[in-house]
Structures are given as C-alpha cells and as structure tokens.
Protein backbone atom coordinates (compact mmCIF):
# COMPACT_ATOMS: atom_id res chain seq x y z
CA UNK A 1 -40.12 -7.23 4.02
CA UNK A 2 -38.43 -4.64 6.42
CA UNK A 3 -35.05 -3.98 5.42
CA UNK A 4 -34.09 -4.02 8.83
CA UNK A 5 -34.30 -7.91 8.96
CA UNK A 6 -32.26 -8.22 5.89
CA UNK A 7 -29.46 -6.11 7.77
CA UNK A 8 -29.45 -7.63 10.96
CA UNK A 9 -29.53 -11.67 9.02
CA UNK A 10 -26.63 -10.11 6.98
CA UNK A 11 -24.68 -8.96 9.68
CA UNK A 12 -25.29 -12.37 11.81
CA UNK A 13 -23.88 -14.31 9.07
CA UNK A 14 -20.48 -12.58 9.06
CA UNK A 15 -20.37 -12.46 13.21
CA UNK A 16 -21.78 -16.07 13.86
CA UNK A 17 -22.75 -13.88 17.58
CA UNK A 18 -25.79 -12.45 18.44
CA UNK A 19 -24.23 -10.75 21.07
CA UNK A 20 -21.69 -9.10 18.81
CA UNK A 21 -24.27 -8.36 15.69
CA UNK A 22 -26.41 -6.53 19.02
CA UNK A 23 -23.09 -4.39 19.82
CA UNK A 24 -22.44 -3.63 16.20
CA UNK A 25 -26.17 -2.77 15.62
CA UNK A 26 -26.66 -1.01 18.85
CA UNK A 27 -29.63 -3.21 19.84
CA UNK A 28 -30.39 -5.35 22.23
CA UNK A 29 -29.87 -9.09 21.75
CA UNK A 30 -33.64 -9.86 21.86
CA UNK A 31 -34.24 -7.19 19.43
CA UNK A 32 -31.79 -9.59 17.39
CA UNK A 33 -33.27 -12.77 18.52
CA UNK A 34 -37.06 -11.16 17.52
CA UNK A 35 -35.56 -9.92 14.08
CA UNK A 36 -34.23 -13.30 12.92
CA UNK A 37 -37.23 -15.20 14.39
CA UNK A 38 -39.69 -12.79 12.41
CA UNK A 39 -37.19 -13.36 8.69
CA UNK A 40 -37.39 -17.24 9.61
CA UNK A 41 -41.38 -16.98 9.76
CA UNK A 42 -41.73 -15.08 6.88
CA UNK A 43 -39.50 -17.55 4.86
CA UNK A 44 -40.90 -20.65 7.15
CA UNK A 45 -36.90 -21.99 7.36
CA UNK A 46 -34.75 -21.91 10.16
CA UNK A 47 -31.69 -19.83 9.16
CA UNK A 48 -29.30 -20.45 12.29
CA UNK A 49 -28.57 -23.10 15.17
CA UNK A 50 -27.59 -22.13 18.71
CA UNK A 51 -25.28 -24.22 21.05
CA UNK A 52 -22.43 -24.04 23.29
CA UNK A 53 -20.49 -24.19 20.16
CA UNK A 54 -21.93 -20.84 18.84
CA UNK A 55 -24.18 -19.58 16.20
CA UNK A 56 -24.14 -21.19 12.98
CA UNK A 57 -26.11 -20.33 9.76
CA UNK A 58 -28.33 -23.38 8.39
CA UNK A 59 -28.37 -24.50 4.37
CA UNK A 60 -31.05 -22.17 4.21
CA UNK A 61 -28.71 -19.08 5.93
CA UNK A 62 -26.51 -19.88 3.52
CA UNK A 63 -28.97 -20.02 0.54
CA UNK A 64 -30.45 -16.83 1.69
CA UNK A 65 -27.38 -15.16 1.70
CA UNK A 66 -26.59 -14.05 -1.91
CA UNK A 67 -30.45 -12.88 -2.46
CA UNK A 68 -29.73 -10.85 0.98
CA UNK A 69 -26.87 -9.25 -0.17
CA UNK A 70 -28.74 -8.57 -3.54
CA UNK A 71 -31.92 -6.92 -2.03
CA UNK A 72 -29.88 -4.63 0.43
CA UNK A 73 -28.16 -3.57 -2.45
CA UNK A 74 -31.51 -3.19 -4.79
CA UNK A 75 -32.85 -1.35 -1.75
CA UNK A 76 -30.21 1.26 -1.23
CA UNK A 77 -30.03 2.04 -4.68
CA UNK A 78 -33.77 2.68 -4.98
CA UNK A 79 -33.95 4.14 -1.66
CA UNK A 80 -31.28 6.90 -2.92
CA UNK A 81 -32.10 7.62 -6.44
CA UNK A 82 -36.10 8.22 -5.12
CA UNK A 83 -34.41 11.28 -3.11
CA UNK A 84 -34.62 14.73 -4.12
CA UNK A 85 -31.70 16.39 -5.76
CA UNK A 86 -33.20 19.49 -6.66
CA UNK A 87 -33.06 20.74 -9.93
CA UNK A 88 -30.76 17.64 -10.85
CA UNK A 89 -31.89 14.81 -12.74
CA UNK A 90 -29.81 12.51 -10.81
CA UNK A 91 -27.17 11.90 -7.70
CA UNK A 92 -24.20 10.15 -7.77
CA UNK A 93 -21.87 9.26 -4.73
CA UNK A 94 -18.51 8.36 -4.53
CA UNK A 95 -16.16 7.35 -2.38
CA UNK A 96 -12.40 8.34 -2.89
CA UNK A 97 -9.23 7.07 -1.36
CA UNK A 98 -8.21 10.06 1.28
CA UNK A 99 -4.69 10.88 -0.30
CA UNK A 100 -6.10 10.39 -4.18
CA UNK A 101 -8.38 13.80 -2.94
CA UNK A 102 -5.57 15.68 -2.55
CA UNK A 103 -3.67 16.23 -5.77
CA UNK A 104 -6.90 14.70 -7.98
CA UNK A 105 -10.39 15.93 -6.44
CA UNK A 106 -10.90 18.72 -8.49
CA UNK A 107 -9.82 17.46 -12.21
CA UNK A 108 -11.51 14.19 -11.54
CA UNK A 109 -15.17 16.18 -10.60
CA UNK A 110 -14.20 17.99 -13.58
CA UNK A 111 -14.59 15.29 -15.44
CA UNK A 112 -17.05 13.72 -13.85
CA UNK A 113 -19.13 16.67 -14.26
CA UNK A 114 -18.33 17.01 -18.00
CA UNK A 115 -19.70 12.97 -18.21
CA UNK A 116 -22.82 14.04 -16.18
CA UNK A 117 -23.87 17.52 -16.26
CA UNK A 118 -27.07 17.06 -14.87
CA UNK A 119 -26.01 15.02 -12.27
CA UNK A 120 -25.36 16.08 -8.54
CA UNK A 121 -22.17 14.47 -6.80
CA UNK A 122 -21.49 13.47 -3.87
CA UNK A 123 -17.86 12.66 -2.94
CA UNK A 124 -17.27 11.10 0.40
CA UNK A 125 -13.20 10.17 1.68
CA UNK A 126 -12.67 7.33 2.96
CA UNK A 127 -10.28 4.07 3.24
CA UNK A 128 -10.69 0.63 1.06
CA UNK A 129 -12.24 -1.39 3.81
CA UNK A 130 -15.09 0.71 4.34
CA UNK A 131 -15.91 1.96 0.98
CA UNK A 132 -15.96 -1.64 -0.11
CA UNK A 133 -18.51 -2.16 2.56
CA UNK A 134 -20.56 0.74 1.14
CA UNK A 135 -20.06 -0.18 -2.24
CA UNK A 136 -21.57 -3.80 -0.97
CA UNK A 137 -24.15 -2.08 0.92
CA UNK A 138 -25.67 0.25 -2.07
CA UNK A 139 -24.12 3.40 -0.05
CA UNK A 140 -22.05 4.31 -2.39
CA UNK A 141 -22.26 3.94 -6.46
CA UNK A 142 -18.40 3.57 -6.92
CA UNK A 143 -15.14 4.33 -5.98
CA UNK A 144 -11.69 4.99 -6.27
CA UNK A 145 -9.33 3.21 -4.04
CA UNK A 146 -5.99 1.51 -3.32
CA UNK A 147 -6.66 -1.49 -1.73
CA UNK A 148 -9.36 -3.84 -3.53
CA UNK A 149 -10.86 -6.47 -1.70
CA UNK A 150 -11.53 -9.88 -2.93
CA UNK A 151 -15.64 -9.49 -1.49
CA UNK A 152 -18.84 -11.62 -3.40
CA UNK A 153 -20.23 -8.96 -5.81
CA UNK A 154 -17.95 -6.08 -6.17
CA UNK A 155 -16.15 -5.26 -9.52
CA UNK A 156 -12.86 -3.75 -9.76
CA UNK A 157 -10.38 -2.40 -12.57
CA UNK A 158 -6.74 -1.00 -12.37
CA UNK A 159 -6.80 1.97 -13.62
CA UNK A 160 -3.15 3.76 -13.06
CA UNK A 161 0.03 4.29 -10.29
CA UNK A 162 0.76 7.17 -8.11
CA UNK A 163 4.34 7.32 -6.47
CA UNK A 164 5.75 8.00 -3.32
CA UNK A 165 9.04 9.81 -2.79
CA UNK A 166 11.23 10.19 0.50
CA UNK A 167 12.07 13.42 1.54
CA UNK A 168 13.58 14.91 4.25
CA UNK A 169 14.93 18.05 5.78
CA UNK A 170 17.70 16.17 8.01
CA UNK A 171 19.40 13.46 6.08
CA UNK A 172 20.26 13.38 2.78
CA UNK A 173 20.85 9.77 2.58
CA UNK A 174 19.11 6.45 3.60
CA UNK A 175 21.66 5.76 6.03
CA UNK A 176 21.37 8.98 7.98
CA UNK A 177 18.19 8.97 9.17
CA UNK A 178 17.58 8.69 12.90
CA UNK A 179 14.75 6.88 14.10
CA UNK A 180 13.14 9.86 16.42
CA UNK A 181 12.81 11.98 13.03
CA UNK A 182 10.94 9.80 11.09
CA UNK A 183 7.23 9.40 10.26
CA UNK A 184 6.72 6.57 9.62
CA UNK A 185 3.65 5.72 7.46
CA UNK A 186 1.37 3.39 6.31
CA UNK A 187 -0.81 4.24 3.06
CA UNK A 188 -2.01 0.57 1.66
CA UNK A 189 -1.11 -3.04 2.31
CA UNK A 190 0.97 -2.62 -0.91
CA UNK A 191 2.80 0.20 -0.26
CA UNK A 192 3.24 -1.17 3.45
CA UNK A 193 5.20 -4.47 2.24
CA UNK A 194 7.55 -2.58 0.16
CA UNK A 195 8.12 0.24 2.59
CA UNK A 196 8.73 -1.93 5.80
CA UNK A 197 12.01 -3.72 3.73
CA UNK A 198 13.10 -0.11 2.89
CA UNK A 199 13.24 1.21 6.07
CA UNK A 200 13.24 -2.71 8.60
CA UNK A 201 15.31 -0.35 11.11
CA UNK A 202 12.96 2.72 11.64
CA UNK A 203 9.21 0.52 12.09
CA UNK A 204 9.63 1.84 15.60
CA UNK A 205 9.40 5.51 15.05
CA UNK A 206 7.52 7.76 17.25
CA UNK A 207 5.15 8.99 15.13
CA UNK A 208 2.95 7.14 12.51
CA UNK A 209 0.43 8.22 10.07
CA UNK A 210 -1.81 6.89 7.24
CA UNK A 211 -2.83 9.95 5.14
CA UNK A 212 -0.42 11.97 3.04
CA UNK A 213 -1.56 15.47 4.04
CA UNK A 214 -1.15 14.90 7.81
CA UNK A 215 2.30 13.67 7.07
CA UNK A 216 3.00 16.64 5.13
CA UNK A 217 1.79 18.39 8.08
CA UNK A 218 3.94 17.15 10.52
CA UNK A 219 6.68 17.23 8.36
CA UNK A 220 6.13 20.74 8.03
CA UNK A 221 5.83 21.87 11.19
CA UNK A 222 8.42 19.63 12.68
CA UNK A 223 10.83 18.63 10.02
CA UNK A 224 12.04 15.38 10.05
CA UNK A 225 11.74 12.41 7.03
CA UNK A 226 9.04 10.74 5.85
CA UNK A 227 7.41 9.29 2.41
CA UNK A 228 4.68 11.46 0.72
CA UNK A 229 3.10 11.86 -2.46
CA UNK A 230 5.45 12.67 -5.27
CA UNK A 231 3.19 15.08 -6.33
CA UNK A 232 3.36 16.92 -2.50
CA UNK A 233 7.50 15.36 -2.55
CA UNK A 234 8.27 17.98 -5.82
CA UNK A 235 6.10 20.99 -3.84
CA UNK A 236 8.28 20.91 -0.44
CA UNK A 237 11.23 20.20 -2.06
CA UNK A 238 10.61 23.30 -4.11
CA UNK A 239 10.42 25.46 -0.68
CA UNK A 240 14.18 24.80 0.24
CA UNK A 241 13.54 22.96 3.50
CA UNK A 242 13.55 19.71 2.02
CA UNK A 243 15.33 17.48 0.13
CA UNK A 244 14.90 14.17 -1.56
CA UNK A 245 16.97 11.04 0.22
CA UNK A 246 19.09 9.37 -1.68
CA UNK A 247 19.51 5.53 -1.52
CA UNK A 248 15.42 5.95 -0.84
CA UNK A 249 13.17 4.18 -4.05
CA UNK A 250 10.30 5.65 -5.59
CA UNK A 251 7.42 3.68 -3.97
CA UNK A 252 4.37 2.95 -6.69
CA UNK A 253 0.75 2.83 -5.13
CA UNK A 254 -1.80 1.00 -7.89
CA UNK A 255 -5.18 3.00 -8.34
CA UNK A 256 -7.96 0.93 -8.61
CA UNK A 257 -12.01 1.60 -10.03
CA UNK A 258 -14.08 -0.45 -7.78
CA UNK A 259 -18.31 -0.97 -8.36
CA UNK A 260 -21.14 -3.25 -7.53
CA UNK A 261 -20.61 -6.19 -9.67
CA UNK A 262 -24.07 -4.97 -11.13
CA UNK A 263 -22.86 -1.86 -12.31
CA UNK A 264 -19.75 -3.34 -14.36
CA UNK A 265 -21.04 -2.70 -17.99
CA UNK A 266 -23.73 0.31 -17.40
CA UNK A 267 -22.93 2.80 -19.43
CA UNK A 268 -22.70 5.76 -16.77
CA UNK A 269 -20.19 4.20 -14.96
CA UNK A 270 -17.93 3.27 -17.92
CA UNK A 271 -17.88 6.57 -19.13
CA UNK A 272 -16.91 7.84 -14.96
CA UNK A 273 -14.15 5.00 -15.25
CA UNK A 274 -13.02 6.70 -18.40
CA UNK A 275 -13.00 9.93 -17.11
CA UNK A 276 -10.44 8.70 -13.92
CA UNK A 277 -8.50 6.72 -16.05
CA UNK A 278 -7.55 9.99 -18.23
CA UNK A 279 -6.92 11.85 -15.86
CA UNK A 280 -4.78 9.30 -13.63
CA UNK A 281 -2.87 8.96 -16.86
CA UNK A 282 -2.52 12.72 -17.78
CA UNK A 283 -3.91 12.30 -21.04
C-alpha cells in the first residue's frame, strides 16, 4: 500500500473537507477524491459519505483510523532508520522546545552522546504543536517540550521547571512600567495564564514575542521590560543595564519528555529521558 493513501485518509479524517485536505496537501481535489477511492478498493469498504452536510468518515473510517495512524508511524520509522548515517550505527532526531536550546543544547547532546556514542543526532527546534505532530507522524523519535498535548498514541513524562524572571532597564517596580516599553510575551499556554494576571494592564503592548532569545534581543537593543529566562534574567542583569522588577513573581515553565506511545519502555529512550532529566535537575 502507498503511503501516500494512508496520509491523505489520515489527514481527511481530521478536516472532514476534501477541499481543505487538497489545500493542506497541495493537490488537487480529484487527486484526493482518486486517493481515497483507490484505499476504499483496496480495503473493499467505504470510508467516508458526502452531502450537503459535509464529509463524514464511515464505521469503517473510523476503524481504520488507529491502524492508519500505526502504519504511518511504522513507516517513518523504517523509512528513516534504512537511511545512511555514515560511519554511525544509528540516527536519532529530536525535536527541542526553541528557548530549552538556548541555555541546555549543548549539555543535553552531551549527554545524549555519552548514552549513544555511535549514534548520529539530529536536533530540530521547534514548538509543542508541531513536534507532537512529528512525534505522531514517525518524524521525529522524541522530544523535549513545554506544552504536551493530550493526542491518541503519544507518551509524555515531566521531567523538571525552568523559571522566568522580569527584568527591566526602566522600572524598578511592577507599578512603573509603561505599556509602550514592554514586550510582552507568550512562551506556553502555562506560562501565558499566569503571566496575563501579572501584567492584565500591559496585554496591549506594542511588541510581542514567543521565543526567549528574540526577547532578549529586543530588550537589548531597545531597552524596555520584559520576562526572560532566569538563566538569560541573571546574565543581563550582570551587564548593569538591567535590573530585576520588584513586585514581578518568578514564573515556572514545566519541562516535559514526550515519545510515541511505542517507544515508552525501550531502553534507548529511557536512558535519553535519563540523561535530560539530570541535567534539567543539575545533578
């Protein structure tokens, strides 16, 4: 079976459009149409009705739909670990929350490379949505990530806390900041709720950003307040040209280990999990 058919079914199922899976495919809607009709051959089940109330996926769609998710996933996996990698005897990819690269990158390939020595890695940034997607999808082999998502088939594990602190190189307290100097930011639906009731006043501020080092940017080259890691907080602070606000709490940001629920107990990727969890912790 082409793997193609398995892609387009899957993505059908979550769009209920053929029109839309077309546009998110880049196909045409009778490539669509011909890819579903050739799966529902094959199988000898209709796996979707049409009508003017819209697309919707049959008993069989729906009993298809785990096994779909399951072969794209077999696929991928196979598909990857058939590749070269040189002189290595295998590849591993991850996917790692944009801001956790900053500060943690290097001691966490460190690790990962004292786990796997023969191993070739492959670290990709990205945001929770999408790397649970690839995680889903067999793209990716695991990852690291703030925001896990309650998806069929994927594992996850807390694993630690990171902190945000406020700092500034205006106001030295809460109640001093003006509106047009802050950046305001948005790093995870957690640290979102909390950071919306600290600052309720300043949601309107000019300038908005999701990843820590282009806030650190900005605040560097233009000054003003914002929240950043604690780790990056301590480092400006230490230049002079910042402070941190008081009145301002210390913002925690959970770390989680996400896999392929098939992956939970294999023994490479508890000893990877290991690896982040010591050095999240310091120890």
């Amino acid at each position: 079976m082409q793997i193609e058919l398995l892609e387009t079914f899957l993505d059908l199922m979550e769009t209920k459009s053929f029109n839309r899976t077309a546009e998110r495919l880049s196909l045409t809607q009778s490539t669509v149409s011909g890819r579903i009709h050739t799966l529902e051959t094959t199988l000898g089940r209709k796996l979707f009705t049409r009508s003017r109330a819209g697309t919707q996926p049959t008993p069989a769609g729906y009993r298809l739909l785990d096994h779909a998710r399951t072969l794209r996933h077999q696929w991928n996996e196979a598909r990857r670990s058939v590749q070269s990698t040189g002189n290595f005897t295998q590849s591993m990819r991850i996917g790692m929350q944009h801001d956790l690269a900053s500060s943690h990158i290097g001691d966490w390939v460190t690790g990962f490379r004292k786990v796997l020595p023969d191993a070739a890695f492959y670290v990709e940034l990205d945001f929770s949505n999408q790397m649970s997607i690839d995680l889903l999808a067999g793209e990716i082999d695991l990852s690291i990530m703030f925001t896990p998502k309650n998806l069929p088939d994927l594992h996850h594990e807390h694993i630690g806390e990171l902190a945000y602190r406020m700092i500034s190189s205006t106001a030295v307290h809460l109640n001093d900041i003006e509106p047009q100097s802050y950046i305001f930011t948005n790093y995870s639906a957690a640290f979102d709720k909390v950071h919306r009731q600290v600052v309720a006043n300043l949601a309107e501020a000019p300038l908005s950003s999701g990843q820590n080092i282009t806030v650190c940017g900005l605040l560097s080259s233009l000054g003003g307040t914002a929240y950043v890691l604690e780790a990056s907080a301590e480092e400006m602070v230490a230049t002079g040209d910042f402070d941190f606000v008081r009145g301002a709490p210390r913002i925690p940001q959970s770390v989680y280990f996400a896999v392929h629920l098939r992956n939970r107990h294999s023994h490479i990727h508890r000893r990877l999990l290991e690896s982040v969890r010591k050095q999240l912790s310091g120890a």
